[in-house]
PDB file of N, CA and C in Angstrom:
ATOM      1  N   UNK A   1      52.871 -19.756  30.912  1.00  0.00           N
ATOM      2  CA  UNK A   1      52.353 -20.571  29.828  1.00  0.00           C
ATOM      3  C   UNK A   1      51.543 -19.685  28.896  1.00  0.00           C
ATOM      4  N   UNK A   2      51.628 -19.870  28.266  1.00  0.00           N
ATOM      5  CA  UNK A   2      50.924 -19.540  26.489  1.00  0.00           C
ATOM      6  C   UNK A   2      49.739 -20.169  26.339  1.00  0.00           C
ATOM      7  N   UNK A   3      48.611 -19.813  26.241  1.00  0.00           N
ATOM      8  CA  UNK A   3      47.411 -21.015  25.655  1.00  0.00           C
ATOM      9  C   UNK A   3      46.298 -19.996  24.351  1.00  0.00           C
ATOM     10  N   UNK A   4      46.173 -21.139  23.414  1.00  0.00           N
ATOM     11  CA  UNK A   4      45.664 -20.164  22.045  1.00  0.00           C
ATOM     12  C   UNK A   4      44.199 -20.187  22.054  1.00  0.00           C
ATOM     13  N   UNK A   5      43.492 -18.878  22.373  1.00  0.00           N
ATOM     14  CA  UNK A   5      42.509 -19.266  22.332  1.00  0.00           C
ATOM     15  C   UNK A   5      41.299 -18.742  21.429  1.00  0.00           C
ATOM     16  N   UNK A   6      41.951 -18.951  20.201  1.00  0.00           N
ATOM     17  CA  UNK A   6      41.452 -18.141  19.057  1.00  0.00           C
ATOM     18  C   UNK A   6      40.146 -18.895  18.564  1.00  0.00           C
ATOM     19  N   UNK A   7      40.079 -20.697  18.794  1.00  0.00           N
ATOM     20  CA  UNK A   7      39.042 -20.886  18.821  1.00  0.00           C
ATOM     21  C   UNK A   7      37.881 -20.609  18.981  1.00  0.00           C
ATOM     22  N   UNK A   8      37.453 -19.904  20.796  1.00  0.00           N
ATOM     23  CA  UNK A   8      36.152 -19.112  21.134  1.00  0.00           C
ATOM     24  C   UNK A   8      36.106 -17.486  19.994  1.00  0.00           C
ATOM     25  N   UNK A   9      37.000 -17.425  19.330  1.00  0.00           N
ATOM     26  CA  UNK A   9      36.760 -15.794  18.629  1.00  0.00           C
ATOM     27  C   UNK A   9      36.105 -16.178  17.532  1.00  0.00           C
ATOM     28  N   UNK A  10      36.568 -17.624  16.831  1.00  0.00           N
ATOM     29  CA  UNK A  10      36.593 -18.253  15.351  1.00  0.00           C
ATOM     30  C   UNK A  10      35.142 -17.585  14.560  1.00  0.00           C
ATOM     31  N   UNK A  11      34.065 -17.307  15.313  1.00  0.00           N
ATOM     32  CA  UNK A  11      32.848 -16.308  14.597  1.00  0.00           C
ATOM     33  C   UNK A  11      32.407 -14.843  14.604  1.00  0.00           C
ATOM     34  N   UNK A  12      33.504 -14.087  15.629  1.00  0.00           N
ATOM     35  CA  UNK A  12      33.549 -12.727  15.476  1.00  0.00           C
ATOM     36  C   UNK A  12      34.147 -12.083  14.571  1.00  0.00           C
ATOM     37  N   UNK A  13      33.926 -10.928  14.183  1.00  0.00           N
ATOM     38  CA  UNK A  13      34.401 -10.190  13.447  1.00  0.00           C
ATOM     39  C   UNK A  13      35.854  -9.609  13.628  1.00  0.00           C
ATOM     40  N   UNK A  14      36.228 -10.076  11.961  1.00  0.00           N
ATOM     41  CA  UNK A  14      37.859  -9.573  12.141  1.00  0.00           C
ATOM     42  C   UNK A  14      38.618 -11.144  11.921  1.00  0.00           C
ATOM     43  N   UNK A  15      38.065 -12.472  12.527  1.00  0.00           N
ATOM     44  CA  UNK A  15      38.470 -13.315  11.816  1.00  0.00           C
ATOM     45  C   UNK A  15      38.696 -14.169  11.201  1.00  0.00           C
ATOM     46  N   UNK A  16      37.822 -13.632   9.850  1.00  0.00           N
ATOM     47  CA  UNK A  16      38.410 -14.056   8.483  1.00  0.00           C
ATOM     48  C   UNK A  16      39.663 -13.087   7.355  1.00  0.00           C
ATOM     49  N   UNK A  17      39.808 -11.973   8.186  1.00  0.00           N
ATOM     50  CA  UNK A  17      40.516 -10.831   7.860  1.00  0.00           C
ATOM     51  C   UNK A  17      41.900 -11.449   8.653  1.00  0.00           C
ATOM     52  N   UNK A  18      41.538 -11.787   9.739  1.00  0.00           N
ATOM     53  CA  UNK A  18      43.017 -12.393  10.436  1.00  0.00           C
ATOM     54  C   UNK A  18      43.581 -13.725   9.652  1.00  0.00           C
ATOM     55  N   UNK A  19      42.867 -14.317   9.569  1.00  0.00           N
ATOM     56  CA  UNK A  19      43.037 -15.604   9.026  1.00  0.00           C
ATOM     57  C   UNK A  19      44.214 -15.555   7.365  1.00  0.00           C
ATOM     58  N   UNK A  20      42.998 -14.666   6.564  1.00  0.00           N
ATOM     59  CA  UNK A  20      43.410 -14.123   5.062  1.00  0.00           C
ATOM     60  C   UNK A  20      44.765 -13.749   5.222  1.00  0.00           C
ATOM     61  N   UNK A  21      45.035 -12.620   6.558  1.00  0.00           N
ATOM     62  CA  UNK A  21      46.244 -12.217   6.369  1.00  0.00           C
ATOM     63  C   UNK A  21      47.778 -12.907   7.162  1.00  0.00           C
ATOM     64  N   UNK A  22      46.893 -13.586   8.256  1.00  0.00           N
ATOM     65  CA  UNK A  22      47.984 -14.441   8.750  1.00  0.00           C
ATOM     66  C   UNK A  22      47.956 -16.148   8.941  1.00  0.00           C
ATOM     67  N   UNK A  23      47.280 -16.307   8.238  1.00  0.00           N
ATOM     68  CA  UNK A  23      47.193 -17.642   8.134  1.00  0.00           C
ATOM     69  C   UNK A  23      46.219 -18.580   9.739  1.00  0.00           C
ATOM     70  N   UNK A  24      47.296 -19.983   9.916  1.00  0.00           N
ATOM     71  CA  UNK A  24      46.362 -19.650  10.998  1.00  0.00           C
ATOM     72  C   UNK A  24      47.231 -19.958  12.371  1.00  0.00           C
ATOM     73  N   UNK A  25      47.811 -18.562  12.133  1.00  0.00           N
ATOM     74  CA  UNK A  25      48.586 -17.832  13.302  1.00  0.00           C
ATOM     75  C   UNK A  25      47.353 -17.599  14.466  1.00  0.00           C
ATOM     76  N   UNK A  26      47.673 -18.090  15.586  1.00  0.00           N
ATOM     77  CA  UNK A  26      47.082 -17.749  16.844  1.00  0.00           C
ATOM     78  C   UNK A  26      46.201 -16.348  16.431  1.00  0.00           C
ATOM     79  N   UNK A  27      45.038 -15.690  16.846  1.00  0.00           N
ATOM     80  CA  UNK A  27      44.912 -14.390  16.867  1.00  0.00           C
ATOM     81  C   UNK A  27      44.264 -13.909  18.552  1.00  0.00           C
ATOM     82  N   UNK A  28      43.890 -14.594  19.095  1.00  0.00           N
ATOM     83  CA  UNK A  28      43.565 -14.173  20.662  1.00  0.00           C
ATOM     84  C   UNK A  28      44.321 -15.516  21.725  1.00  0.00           C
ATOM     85  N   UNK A  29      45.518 -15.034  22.604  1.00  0.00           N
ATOM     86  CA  UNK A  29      46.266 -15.943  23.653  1.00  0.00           C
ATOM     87  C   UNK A  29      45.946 -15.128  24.801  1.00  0.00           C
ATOM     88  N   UNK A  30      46.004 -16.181  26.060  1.00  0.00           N
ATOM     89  CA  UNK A  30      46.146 -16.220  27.356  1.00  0.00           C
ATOM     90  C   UNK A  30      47.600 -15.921  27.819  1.00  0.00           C
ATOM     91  N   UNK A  31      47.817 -15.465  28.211  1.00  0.00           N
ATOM     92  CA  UNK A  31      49.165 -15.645  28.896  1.00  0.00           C
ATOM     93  C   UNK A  31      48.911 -15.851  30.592  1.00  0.00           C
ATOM     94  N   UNK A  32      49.894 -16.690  31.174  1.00  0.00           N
ATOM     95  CA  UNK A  32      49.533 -17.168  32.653  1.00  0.00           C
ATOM     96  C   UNK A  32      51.186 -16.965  32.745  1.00  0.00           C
ATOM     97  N   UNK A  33      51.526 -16.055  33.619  1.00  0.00           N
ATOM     98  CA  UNK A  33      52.652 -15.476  34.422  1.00  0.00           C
ATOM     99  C   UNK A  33      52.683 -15.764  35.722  1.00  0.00           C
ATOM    100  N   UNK A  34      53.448 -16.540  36.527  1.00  0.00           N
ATOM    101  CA  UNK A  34      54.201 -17.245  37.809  1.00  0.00           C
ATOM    102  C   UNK A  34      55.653 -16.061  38.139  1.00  0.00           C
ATOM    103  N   UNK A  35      55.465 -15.046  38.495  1.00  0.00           N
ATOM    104  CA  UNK A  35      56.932 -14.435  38.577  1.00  0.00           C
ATOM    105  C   UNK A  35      56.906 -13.676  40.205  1.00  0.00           C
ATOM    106  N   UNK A  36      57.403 -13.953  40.975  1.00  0.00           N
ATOM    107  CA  UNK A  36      57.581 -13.146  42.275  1.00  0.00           C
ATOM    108  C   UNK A  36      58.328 -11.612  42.208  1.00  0.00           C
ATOM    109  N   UNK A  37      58.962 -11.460  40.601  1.00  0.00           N
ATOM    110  CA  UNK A  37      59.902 -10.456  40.296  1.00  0.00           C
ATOM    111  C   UNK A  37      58.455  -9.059  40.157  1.00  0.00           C
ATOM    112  N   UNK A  38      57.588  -9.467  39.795  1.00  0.00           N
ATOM    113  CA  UNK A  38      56.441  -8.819  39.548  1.00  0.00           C
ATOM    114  C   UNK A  38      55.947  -7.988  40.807  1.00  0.00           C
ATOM    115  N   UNK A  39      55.799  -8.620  41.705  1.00  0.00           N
ATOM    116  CA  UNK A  39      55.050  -8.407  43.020  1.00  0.00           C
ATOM    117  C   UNK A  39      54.901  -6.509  43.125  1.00  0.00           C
ATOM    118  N   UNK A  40      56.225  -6.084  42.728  1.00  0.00           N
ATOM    119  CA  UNK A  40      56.129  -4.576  43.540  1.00  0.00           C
ATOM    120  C   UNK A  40      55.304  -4.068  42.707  1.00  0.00           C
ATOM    121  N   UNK A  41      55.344  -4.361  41.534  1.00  0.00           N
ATOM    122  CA  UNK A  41      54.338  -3.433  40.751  1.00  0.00           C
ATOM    123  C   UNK A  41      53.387  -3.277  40.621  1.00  0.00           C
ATOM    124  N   UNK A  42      52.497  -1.988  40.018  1.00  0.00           N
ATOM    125  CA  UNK A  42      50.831  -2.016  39.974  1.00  0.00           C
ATOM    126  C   UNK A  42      50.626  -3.170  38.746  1.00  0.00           C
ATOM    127  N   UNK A  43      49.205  -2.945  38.983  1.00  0.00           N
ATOM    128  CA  UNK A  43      48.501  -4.295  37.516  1.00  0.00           C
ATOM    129  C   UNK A  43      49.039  -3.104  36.530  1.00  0.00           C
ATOM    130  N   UNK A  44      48.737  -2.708  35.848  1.00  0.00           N
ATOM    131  CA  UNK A  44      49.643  -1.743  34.825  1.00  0.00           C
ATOM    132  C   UNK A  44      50.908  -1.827  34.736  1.00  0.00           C
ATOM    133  N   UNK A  45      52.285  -1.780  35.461  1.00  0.00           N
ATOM    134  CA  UNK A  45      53.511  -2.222  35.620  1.00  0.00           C
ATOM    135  C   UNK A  45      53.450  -3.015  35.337  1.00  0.00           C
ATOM    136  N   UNK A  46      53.185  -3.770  35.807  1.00  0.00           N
ATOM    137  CA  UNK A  46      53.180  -5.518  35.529  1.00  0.00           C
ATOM    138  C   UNK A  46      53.093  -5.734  33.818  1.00  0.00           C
ATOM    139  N   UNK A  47      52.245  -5.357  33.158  1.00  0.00           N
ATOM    140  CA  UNK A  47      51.293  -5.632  32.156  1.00  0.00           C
ATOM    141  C   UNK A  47      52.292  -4.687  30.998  1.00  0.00           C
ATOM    142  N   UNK A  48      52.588  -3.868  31.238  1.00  0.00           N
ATOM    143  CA  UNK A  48      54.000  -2.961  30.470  1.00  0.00           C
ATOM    144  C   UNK A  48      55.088  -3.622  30.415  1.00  0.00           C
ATOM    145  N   UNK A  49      55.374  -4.605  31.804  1.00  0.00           N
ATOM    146  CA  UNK A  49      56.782  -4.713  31.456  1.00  0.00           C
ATOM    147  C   UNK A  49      56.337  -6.644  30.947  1.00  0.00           C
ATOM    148  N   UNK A  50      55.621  -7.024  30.414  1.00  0.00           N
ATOM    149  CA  UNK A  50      55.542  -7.985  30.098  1.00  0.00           C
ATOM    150  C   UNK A  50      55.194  -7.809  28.367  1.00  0.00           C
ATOM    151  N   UNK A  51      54.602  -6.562  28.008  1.00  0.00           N
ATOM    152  CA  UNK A  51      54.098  -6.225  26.799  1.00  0.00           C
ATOM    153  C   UNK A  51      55.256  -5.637  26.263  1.00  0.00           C
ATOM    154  N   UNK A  52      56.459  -4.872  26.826  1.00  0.00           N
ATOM    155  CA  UNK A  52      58.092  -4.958  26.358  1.00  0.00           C
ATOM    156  C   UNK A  52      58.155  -6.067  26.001  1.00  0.00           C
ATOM    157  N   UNK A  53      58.734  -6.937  26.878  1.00  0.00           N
ATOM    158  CA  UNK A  53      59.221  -8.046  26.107  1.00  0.00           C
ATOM    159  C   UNK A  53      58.715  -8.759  25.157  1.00  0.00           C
ATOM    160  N   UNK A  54      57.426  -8.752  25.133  1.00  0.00           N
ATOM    161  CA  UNK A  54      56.786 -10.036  23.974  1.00  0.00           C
ATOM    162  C   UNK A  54      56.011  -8.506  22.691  1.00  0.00           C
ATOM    163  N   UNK A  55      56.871  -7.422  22.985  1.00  0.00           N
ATOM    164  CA  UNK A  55      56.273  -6.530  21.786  1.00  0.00           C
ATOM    165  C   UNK A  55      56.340  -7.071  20.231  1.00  0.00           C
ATOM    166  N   UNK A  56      57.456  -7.653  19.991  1.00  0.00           N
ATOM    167  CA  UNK A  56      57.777  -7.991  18.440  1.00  0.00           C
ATOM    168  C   UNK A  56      56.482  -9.223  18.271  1.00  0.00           C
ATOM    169  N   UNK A  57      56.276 -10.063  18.880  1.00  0.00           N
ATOM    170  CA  UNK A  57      55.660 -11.424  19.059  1.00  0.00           C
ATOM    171  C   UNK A  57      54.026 -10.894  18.606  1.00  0.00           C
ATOM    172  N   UNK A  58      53.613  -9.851  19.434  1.00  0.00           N
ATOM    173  CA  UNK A  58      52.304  -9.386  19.445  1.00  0.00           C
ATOM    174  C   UNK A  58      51.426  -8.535  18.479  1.00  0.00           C
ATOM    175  N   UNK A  59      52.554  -8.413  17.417  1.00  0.00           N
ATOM    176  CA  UNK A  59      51.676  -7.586  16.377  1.00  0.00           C
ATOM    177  C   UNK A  59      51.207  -8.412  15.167  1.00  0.00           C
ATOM    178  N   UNK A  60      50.848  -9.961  15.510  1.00  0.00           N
ATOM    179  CA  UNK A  60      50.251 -10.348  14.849  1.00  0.00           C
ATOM    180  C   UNK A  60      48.630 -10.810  15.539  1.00  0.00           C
ATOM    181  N   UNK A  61      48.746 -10.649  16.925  1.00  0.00           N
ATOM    182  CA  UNK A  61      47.894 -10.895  17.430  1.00  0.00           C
ATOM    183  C   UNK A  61      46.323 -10.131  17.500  1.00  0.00           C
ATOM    184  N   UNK A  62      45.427 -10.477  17.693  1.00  0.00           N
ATOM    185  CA  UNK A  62      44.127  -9.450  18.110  1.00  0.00           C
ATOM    186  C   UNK A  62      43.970  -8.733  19.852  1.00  0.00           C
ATOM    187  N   UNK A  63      44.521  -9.872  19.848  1.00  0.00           N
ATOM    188  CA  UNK A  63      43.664  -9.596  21.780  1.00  0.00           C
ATOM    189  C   UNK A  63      44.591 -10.347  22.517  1.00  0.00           C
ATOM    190  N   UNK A  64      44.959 -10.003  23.371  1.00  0.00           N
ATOM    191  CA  UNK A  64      45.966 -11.197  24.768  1.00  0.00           C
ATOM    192  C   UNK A  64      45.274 -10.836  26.030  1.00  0.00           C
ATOM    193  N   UNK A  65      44.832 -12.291  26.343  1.00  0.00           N
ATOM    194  CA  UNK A  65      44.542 -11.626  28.079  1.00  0.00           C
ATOM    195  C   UNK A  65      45.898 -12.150  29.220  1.00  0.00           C
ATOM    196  N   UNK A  66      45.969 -11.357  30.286  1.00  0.00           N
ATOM    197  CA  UNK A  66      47.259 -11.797  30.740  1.00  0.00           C
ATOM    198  C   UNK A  66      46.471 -11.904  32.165  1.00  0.00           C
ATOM    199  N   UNK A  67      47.117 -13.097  32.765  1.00  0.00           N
ATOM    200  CA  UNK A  67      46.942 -13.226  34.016  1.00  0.00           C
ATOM    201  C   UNK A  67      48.483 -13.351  34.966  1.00  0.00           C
ATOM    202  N   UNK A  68      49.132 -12.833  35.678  1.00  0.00           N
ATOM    203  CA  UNK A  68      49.966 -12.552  36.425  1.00  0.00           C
ATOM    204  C   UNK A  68      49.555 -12.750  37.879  1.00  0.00           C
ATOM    205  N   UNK A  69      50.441 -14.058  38.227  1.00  0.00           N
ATOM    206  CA  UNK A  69      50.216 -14.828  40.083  1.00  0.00           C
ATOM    207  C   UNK A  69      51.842 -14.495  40.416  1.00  0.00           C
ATOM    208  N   UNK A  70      51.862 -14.182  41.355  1.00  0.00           N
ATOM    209  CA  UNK A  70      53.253 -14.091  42.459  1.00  0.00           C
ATOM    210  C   UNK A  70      53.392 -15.194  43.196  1.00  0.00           C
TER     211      UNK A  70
END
């Protein structure tokens, strides 16, 4: 699951600069990962091969925190 949590940022610095330039595109998400395919890897592995896939998605973003359960 995806959850936006750009709300708690809404008074730090950087976004009204995010905002100006992307409207009001998400700028800090959660990600919550359920995958058993994960398991062998270190927290770094894990976190690479999840930041492949969602690379195009993420360069509008500020910050993603990722949580990954097996």
């Amino acid at each position: 699951s995806v959850e936006d949590e750009s709300h708690q940022h809404a008074g730090h610095g950087g976004a009204a600069e995010h905002k100006a330039e992307f409207g009001d595109s998400p700028s800090h998400i959660h990600i919550i990962i359920t995958s058993d395919t994960l398991d062998d890897l270190s927290r770094l592995a894990r976190h690479r091969a999840v930041m492949d896939v969602i690379e195009d998605e993420v360069k509008r973003l500020h910050a993603i925190r990722m949580t990954i359960n097996g």
